[in-house]
Protein backbone atom coordinates (compact mmCIF):
# COMPACT_ATOMS: atom_id res chain seq x y z
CA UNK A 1 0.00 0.00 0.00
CA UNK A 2 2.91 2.42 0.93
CA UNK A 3 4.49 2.15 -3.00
CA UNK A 4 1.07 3.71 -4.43
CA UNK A 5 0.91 6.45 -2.15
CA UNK A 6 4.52 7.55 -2.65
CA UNK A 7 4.00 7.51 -6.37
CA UNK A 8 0.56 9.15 -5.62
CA UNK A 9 2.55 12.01 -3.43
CA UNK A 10 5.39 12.04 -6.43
CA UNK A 11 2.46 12.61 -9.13
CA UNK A 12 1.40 15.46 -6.93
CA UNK A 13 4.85 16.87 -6.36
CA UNK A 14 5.82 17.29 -10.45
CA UNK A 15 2.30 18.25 -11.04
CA UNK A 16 2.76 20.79 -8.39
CA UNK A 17 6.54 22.22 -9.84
CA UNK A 18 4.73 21.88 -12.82
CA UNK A 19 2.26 24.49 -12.25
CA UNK A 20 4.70 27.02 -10.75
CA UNK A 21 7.14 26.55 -13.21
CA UNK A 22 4.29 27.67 -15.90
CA UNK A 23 3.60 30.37 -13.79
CA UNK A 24 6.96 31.37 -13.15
CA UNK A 25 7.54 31.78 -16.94
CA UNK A 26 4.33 33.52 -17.94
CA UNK A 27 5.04 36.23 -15.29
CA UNK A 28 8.41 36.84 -16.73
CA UNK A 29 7.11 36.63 -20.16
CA UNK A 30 4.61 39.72 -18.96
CA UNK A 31 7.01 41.51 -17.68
CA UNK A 32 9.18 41.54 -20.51
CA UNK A 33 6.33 42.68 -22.41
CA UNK A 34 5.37 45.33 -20.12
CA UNK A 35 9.51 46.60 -19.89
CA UNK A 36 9.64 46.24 -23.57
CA UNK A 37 6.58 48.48 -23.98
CA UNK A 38 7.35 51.21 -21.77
CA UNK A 39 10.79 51.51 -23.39
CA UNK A 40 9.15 51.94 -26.73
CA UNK A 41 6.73 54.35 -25.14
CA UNK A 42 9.59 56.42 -24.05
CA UNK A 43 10.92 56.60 -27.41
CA UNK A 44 7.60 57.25 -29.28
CA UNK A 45 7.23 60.19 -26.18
CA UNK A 46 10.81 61.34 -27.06
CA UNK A 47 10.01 62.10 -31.03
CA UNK A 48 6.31 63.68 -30.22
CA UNK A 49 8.47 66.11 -28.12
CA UNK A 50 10.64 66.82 -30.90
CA UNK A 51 7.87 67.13 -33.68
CA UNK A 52 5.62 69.24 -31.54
CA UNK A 53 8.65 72.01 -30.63
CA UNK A 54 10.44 72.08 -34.07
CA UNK A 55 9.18 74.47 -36.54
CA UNK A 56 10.59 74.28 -40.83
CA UNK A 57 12.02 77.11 -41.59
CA UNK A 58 13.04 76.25 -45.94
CA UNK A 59 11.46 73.37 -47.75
CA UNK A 60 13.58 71.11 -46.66
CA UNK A 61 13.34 71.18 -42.82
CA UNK A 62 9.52 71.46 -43.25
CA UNK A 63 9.65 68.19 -45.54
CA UNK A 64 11.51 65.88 -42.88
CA UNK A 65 9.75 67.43 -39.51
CA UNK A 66 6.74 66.85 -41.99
CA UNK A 67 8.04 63.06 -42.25
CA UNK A 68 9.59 62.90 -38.68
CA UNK A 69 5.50 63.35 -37.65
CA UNK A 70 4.19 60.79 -39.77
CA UNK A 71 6.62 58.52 -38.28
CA UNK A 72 5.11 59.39 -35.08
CA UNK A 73 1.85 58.79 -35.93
CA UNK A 74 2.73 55.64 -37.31
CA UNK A 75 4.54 54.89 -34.35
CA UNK A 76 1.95 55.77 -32.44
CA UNK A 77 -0.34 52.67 -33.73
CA UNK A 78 2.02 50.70 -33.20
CA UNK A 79 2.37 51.24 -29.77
CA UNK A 80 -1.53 50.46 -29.26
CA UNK A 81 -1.68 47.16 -31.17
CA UNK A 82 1.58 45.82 -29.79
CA UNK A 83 1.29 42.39 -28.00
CA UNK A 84 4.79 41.28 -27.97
CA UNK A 85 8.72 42.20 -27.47
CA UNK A 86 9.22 41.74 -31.21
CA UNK A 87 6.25 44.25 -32.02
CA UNK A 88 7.94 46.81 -29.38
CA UNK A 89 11.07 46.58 -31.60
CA UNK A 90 9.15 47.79 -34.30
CA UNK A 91 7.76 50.77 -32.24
CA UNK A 92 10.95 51.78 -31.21
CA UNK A 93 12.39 51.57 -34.46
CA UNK A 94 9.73 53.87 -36.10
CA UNK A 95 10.34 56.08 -33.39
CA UNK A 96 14.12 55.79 -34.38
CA UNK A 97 13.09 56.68 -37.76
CA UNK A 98 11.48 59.51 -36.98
CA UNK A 99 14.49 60.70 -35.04
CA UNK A 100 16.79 60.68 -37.69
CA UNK A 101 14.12 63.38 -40.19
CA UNK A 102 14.35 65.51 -36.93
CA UNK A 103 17.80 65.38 -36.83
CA UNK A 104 17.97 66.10 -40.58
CA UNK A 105 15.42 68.80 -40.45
CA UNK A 106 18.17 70.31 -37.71
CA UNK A 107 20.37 69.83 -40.38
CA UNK A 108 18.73 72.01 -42.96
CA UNK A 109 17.73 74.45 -40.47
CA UNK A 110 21.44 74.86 -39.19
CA UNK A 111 21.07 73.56 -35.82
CA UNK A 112 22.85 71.52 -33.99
CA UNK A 113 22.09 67.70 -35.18
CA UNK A 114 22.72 66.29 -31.55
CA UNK A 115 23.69 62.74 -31.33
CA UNK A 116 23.29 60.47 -33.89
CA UNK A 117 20.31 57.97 -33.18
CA UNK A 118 20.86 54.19 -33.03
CA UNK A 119 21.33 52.24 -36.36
CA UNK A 120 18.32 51.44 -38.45
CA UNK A 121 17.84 47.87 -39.60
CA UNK A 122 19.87 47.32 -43.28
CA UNK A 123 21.15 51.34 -42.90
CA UNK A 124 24.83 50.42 -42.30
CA UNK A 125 24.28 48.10 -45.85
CA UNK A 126 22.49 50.81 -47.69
CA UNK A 127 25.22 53.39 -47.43
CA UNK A 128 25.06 57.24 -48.11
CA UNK A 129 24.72 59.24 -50.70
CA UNK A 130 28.44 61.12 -51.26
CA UNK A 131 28.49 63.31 -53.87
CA UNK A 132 26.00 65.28 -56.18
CA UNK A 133 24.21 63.04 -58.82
CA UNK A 134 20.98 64.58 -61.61
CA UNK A 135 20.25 61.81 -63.43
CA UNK A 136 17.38 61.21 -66.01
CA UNK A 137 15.91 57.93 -66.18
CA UNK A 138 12.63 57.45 -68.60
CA UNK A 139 12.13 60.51 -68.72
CA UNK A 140 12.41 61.61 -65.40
CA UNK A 141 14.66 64.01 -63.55
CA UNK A 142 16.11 62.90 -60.39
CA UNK A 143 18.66 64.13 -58.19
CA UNK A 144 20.73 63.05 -55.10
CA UNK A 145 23.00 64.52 -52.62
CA UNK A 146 24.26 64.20 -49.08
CA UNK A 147 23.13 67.88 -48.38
CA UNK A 148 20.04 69.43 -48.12
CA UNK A 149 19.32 71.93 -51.02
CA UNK A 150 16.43 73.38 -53.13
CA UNK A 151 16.05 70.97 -54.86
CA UNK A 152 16.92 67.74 -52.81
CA UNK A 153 14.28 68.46 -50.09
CA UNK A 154 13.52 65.18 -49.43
CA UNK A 155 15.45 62.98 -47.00
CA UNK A 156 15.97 59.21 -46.18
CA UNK A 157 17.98 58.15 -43.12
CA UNK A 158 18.78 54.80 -45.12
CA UNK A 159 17.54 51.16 -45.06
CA UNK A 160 15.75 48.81 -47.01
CA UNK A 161 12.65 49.31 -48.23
CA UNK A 162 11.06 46.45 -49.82
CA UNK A 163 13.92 44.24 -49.44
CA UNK A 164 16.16 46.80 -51.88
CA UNK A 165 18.38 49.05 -50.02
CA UNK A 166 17.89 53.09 -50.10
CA UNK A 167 20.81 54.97 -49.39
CA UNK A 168 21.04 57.75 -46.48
CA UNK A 169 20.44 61.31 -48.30
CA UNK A 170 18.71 63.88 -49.54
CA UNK A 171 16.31 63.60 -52.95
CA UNK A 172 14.28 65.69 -55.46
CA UNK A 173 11.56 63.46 -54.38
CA UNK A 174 10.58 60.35 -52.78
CA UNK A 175 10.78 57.75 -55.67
CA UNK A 176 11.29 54.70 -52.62
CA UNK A 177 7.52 55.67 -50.88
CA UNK A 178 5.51 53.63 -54.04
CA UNK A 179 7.47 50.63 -53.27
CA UNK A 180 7.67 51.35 -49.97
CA UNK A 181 3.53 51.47 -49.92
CA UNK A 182 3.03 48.60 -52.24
CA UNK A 183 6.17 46.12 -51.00
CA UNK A 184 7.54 45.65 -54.56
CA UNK A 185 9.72 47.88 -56.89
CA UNK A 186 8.54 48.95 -60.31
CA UNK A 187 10.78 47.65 -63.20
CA UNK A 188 12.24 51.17 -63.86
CA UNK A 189 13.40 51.13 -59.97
CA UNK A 190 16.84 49.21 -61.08
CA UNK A 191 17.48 51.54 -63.67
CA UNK A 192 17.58 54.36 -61.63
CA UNK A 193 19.25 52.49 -59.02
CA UNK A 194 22.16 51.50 -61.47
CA UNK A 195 22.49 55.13 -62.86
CA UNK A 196 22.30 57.10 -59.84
CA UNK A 197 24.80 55.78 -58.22
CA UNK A 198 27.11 53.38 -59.89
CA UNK A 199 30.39 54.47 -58.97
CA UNK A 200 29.53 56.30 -56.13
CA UNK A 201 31.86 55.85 -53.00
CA UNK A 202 29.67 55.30 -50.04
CA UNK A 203 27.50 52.93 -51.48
CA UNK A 204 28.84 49.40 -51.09
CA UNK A 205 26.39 47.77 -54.22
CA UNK A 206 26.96 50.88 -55.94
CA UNK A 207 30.01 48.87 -57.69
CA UNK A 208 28.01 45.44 -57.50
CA UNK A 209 24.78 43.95 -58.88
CA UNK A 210 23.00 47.12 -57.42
CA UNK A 211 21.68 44.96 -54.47
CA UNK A 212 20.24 42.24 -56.31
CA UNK A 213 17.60 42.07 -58.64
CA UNK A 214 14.87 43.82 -58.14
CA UNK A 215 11.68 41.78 -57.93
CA UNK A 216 10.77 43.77 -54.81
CA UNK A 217 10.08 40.09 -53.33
CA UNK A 218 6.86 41.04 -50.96
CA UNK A 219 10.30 41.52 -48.36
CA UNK A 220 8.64 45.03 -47.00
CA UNK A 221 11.77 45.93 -45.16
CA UNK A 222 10.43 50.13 -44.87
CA UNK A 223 7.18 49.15 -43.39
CA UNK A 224 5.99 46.16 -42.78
CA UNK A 225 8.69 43.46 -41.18
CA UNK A 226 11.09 46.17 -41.25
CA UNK A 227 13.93 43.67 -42.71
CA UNK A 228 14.82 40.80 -43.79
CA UNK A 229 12.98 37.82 -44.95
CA UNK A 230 10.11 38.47 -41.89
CA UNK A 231 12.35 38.52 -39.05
CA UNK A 232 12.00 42.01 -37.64
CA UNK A 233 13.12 40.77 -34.36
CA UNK A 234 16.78 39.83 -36.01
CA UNK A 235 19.64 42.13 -35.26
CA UNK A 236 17.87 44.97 -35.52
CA UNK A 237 20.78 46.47 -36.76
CA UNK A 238 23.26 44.93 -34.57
CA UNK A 239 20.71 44.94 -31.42
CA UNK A 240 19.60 48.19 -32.84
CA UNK A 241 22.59 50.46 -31.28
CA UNK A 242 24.66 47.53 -29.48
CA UNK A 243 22.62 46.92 -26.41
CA UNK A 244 19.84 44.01 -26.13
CA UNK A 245 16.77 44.69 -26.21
CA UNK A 246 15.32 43.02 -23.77
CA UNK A 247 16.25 45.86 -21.41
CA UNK A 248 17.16 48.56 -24.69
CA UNK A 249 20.34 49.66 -22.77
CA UNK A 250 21.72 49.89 -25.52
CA UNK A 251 19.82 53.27 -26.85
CA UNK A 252 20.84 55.44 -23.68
CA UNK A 253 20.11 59.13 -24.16
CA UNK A 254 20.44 61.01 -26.99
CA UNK A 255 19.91 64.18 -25.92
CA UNK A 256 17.14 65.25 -28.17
């Protein structure tokens, strides 16, 4: 009689451990969450403070605080449907985003930039834009140039968007947001890839294949997973500015 009680009391025991152990885990998962959130909230807070106390002064400063605000907002939505660590990341890269047109539309007002935020996913691969380039592809004028100017008003901090990488710099206009809306590049987009800026030090695929071809490939890098092949979680850019983001240590305080 004694054996089946003992097993009895051992059945009870792992059941028991069992239980806690679940427990255990589920309240860490939460509070991961909840640490994970509040970090991203601080960064979301951080760029409404800058969008809502900048003011453009040229075109070009009013185009990026213009863009550093719909990053906001977008990071703003984020923030409300986020339900995981990985979906924080995304917040507090949007935010990051957004940090980087305030610091350009510093930039083109003449202010001081402050401290460069932390790396965006794919920006260290996309490069910057070095020199001058006009270039007309079917048609179309387009110009590029690591300064601010009349008629380069409109910035990109760098990345990938739909899978293709967009260098850091300034542009005549946009020609990234269509494929950046509809996850796939047009079949003009390697043409003016190749021609505006083969040769041009400071882009690493510049020289190359001009990062692959260009089927776009559903990859949304610029909005949706914000990278490669679905994993926004990844690297994030190397951690997204060398710390882990479990506790985003990593991003200390910029200043801004």
């Amino acid at each position: 009689m004694e054996t089946p009680l003992i097993l009895l009391a051992l059945v009870i025991v792992i059941i028991g451990l069992g239980v806690v152990t679940v427990r255990k885990n589920a309240a860490a998962r939460q509070q991961r969450l909840e640490d994970a959130k509040a970090e991203s909230r601080r960064w979301v807070e951080r760029l409404g403070g800058q969008v809502m106390n900048l003011t453009g002064t040229d075109t070009a400063s009013q185009q990026a605080i213009a863009d550093a605000a719909e990053r906001y907002t977008a990071a703003g939505s984020q923030m409300e449907q986020a339900t995981s660590v990985e979906q924080c990341r995304l917040v507090t890269e949007t935010a990051a985003e957004g940090l980087y047109y305030v610091r350009a539309a510093r930039v083109a007002m003449g202010m001081d930039p402050g401290p460069e935020p932390p790396m965006l996913n794919g920006q260290r691969d996309a490069g910057k834009v070095s020199e001058h380039r006009k270039v007309t592809v079917e048609g179309e004028d387009y110009e590029a140039s690591p300064e601010p100017g009349a008629n380069t008003p409109h910035y990109y901090p760098g990345g990938r968007v739909a899978g293709r990488p967009v260098p850091q710099g300034w542009y005549s206009q946009p020609w990234w947001k269509p494929a950046l809306v509809a996850g796939a590049w047009g079949v003009g987009s390697m043409m003016l890839f190749s021609t505006m800026f083969a040769g041009m030090a400071g882009v690493p695929y510049a020289a190359g294949d001009m990062g692959g071809d260009m089927d776009g490939g559903g990859d949304m890098g610029g909005e949706g997973d914000m990278g490669d092949g679905g994993d926004m979680g990844g690297d994030m850019g190397g951690d997204f500015g060398g710390g882990d983001f479990g506790d985003m240590g990593g991003f200390g305080d910029f200043g801004f």
